[in-house]
Protein backbone atom coordinates (compact mmCIF):
# COMPACT_ATOMS: atom_id res chain seq x y z
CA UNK A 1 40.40 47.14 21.32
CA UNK A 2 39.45 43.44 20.90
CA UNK A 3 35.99 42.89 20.22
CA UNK A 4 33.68 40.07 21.84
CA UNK A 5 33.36 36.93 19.99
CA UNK A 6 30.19 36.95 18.60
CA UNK A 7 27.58 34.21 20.60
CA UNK A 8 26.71 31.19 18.62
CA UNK A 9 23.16 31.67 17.34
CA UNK A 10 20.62 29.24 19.86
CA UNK A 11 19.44 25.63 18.35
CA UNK A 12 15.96 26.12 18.19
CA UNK A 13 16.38 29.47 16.55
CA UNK A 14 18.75 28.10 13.73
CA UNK A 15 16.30 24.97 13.43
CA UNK A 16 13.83 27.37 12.84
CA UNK A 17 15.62 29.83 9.71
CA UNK A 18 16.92 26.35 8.35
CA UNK A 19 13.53 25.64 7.98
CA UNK A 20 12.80 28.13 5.49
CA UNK A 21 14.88 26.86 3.22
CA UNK A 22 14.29 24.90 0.21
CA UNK A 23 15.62 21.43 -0.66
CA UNK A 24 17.64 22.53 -3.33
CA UNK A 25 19.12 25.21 -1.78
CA UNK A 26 20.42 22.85 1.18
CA UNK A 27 21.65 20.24 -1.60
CA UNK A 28 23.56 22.60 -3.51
CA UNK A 29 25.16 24.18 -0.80
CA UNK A 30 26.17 20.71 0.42
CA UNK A 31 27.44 19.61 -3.01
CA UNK A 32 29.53 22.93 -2.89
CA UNK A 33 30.45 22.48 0.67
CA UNK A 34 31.44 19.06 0.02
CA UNK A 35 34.22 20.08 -3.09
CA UNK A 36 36.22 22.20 -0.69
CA UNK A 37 36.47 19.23 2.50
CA UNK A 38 37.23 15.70 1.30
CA UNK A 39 35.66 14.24 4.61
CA UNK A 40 33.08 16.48 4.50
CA UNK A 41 32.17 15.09 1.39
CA UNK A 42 33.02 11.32 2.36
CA UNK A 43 30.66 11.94 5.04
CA UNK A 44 28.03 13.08 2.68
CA UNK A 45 28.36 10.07 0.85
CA UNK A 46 27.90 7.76 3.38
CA UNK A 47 24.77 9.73 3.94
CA UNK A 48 23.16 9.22 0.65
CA UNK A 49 24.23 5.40 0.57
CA UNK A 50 21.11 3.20 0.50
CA UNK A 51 20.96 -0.05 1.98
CA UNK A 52 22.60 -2.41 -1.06
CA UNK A 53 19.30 -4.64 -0.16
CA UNK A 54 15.64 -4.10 1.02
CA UNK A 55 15.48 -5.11 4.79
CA UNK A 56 13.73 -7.74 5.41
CA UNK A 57 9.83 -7.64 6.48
CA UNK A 58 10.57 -7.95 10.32
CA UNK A 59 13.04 -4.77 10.12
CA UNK A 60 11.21 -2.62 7.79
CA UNK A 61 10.49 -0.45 10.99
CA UNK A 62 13.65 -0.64 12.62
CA UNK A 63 15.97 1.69 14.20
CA UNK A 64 16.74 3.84 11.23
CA UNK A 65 15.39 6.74 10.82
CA UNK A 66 15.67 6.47 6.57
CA UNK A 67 14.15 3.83 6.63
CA UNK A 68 11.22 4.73 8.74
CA UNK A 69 7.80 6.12 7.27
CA UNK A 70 9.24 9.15 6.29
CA UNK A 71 8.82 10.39 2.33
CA UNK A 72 10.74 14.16 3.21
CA UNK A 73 14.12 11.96 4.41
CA UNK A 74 13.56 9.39 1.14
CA UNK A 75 12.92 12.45 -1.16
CA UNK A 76 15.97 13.77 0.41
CA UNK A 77 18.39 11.16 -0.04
CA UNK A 78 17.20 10.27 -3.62
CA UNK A 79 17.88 14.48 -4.74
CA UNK A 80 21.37 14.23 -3.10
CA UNK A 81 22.02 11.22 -4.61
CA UNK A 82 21.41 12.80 -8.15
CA UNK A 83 23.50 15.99 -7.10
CA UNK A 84 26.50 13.31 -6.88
CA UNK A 85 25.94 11.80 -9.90
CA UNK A 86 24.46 8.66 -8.87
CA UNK A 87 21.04 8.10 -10.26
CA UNK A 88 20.69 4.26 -9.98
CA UNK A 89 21.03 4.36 -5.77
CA UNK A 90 18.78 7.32 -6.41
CA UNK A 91 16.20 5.02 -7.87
CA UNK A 92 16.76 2.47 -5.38
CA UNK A 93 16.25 4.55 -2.09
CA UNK A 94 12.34 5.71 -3.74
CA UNK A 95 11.91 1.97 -5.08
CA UNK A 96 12.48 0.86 -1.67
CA UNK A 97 10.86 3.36 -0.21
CA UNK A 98 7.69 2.19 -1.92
CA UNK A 99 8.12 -1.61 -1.47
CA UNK A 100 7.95 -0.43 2.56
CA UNK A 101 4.87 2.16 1.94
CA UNK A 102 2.75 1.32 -1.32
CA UNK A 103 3.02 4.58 -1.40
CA UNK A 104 2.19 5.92 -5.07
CA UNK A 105 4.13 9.32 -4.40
CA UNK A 106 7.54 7.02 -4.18
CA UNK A 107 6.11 4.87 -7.10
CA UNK A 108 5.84 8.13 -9.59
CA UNK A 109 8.92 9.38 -8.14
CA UNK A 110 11.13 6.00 -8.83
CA UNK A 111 9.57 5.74 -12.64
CA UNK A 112 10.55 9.41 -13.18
CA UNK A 113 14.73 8.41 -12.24
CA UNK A 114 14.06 4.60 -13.15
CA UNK A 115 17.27 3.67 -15.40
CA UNK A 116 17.06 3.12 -19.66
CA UNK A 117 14.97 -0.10 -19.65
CA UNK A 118 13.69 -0.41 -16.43
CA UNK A 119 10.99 2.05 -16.11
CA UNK A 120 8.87 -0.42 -18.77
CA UNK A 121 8.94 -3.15 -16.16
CA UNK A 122 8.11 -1.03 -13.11
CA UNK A 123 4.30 -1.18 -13.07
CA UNK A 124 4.46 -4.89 -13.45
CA UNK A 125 7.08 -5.04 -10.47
CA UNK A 126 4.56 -2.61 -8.51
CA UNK A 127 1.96 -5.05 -8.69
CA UNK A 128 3.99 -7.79 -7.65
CA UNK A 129 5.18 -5.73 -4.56
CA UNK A 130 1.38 -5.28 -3.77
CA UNK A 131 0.36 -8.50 -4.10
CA UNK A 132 3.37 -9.92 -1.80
CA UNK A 133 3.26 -6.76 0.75
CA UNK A 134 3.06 -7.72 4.38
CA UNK A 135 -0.28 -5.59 4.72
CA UNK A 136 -2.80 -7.07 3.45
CA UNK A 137 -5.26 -3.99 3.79
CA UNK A 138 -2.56 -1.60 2.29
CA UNK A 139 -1.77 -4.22 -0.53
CA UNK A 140 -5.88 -4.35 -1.70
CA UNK A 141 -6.11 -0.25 -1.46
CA UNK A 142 -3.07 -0.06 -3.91
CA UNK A 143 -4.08 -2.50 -6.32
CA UNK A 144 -7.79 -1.12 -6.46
CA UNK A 145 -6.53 2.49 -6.96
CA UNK A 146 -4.39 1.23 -9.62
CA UNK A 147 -7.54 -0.44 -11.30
CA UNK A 148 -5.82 -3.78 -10.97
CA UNK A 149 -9.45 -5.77 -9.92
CA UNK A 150 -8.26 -9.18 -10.76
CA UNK A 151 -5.11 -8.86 -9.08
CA UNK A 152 -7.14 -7.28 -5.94
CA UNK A 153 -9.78 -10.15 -6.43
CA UNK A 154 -7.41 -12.68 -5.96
CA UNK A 155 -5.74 -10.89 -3.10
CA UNK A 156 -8.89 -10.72 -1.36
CA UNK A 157 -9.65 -14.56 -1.96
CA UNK A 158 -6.09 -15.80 -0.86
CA UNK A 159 -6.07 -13.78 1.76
CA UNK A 160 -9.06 -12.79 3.45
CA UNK A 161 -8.30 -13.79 6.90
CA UNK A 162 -5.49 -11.37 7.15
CA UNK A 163 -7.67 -7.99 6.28
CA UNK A 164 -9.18 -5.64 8.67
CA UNK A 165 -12.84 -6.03 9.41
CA UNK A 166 -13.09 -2.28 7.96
CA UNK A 167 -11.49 -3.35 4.75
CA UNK A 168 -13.66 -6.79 4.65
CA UNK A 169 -16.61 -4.92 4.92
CA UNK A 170 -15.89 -2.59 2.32
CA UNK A 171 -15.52 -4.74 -0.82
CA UNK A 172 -18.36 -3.62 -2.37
CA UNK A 173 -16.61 -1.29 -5.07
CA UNK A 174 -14.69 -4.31 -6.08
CA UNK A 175 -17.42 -6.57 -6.41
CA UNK A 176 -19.34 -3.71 -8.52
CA UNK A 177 -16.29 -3.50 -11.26
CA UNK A 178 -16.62 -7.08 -11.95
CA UNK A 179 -20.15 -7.73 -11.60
CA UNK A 180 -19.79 -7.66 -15.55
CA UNK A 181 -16.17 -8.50 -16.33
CA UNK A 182 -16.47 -11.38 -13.79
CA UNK A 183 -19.71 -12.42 -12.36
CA UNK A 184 -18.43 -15.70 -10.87
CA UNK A 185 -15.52 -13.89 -8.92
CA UNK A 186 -17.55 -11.13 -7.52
CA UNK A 187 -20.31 -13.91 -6.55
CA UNK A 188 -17.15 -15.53 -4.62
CA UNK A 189 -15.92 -12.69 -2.81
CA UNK A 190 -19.54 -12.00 -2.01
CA UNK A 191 -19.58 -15.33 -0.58
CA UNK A 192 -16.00 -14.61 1.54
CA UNK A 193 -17.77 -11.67 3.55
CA UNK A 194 -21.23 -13.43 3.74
CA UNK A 195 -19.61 -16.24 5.53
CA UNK A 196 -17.49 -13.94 7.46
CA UNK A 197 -21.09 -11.57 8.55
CA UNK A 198 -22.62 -14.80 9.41
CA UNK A 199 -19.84 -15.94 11.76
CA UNK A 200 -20.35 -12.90 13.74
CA UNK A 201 -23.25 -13.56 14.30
CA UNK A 202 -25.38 -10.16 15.51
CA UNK A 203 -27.97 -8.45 13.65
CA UNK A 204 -25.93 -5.65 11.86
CA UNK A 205 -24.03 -8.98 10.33
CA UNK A 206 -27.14 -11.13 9.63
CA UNK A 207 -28.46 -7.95 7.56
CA UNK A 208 -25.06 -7.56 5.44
CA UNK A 209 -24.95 -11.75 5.10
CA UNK A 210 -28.80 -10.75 3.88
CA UNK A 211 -27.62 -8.34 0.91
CA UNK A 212 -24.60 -10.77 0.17
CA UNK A 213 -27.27 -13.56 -0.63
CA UNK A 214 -29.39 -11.61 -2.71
CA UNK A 215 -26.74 -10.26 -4.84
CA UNK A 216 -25.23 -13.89 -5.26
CA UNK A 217 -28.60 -14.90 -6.49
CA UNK A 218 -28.37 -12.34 -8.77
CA UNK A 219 -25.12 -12.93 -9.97
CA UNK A 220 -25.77 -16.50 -10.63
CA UNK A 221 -28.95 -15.91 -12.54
CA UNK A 222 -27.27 -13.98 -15.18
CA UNK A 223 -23.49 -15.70 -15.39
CA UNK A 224 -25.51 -18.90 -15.72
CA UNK A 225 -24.30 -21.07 -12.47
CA UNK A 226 -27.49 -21.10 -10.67
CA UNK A 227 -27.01 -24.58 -9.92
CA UNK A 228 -23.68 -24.08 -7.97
CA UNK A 229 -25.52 -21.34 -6.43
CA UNK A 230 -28.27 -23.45 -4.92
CA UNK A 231 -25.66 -25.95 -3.81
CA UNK A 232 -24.21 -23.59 -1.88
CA UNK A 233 -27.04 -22.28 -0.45
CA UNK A 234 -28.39 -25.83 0.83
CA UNK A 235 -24.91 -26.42 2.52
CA UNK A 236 -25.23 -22.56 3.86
CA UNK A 237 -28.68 -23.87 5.18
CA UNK A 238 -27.13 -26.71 7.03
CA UNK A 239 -24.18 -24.78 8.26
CA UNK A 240 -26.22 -22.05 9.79
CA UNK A 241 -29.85 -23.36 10.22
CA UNK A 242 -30.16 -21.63 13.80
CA UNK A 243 -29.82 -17.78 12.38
CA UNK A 244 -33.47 -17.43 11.88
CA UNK A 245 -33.03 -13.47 11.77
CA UNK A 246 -30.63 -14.02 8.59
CA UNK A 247 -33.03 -16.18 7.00
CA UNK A 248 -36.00 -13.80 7.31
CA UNK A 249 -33.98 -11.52 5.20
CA UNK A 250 -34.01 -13.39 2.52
CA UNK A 251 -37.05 -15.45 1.94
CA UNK A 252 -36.60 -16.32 -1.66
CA UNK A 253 -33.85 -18.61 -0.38
């Protein structure tokens, strides 16, 4: 008696045990799998190749699903990689992965395969990514969580224009870290979002401009450029002598 062939299991149920399975266990059986089929394994390999170059800015979200906002399918790539014996490319799928992202979870994971020699430069080259990242708003977050406030200080003066409103508003924590390292840069980033409160001109902003100006004044007194502090505030005066509700917020102006 022949017996029935037995029905392929349904898609959605397979998806569904594969997903209960570990990383690992998927990569090893692949390795394995990929010993006993020469094109099984050539196909593996192309795979796990990474691009030879970072895409450029305008095609960092392109078609690809790799190279997409995706840290399982980097973190993939980058173990199989190391399962063949190839921990450079490894390095260079998370390192590009985090050029793309900022994200520090690809950062920690490129130092930790970073080839002899390399990982002493990567924190410098992290910074430089930042600092040169299309996003302006996910280029300041980085460098402040990284406790870079010069670096994000000059960010935020070269490019100010190109944050979000949300992220312009919120550069008080930088201005309090330097209020004693720096005094004169957090009195000119005060003066960035002052200018930019005042241009919008509503009460909400007036009030903000309000606090800006006092805490210039402040600034000033004790770095000791009180002088270019009452400059500016005489040009501020002539620039924006028709906000009366700014200027009754700060009278000792």
């Amino acid at each position: 008696m022949v017996s029935e062939p037995r029905s392929e299991m349904p898609d959605d149920e397979l998806r569904r045990r594969l997903g209960r399975l570990t990383k690992r266990s998927v990569i090893d059986w692949l390795v394995a799998r990929s010993r006993l089929d020469e094109a099984f394994r050539r196909d593996l390999t192309g795979l796990a190749m990474p691009a030879r170059r970072p895409p450029a800015p305008d095609r960092w979200q392109g078609s690809d699903p790799l190279a997409a906002d995706c840290p399982a399918a980097h973190e993939l790539r980058s173990e199989a990689l190391l399962a063949l014996g190839r921990p450079h490319e490894a390095f260079e799928v998370l390192w590009n992965a985090f050029r793309r992202t900022l994200r520090m979870g690809f950062l920690r994971g490129a130092i930790a395969v970073a080839p002899r020699g390399r990982a002493a430069h990567i924190d410098a080259e992290a910074m430089d990514a930042a600092e040169n990242h299309p996003d302006a708003d996910l280029a300041l977050g980085f460098l402040i969580a990284r406790g870079a406030l010069d670096r994000a200080a000059g960010l935020i003066d070269r490019r100010f224009e190109e944050l979000s409103a949300s992220a312009r508003t919120g550069l008080q924590p930088v201005v309090a870290a330097l209020r004693e390292e720096d005094p004169r840069q957090a009195w000119q980033l005060l003066r960035l979002t002052l200018i930019d409160a005042l241009e919008e001109g509503d009460t909400e902003a007036g009030a903000l401009a309000g606090g800006c100006l006092r805490q210039m004044r402040q600034l000033a007194a004790g770095g000791g450029f009180a002088a270019e502090h009452d400059a500016f505030v005489e040009q501020l005066r002539q620039d924006y002598r028709g906000r009366a509700a700014f200027w009754s917020t700060v009278p000792g102006e």
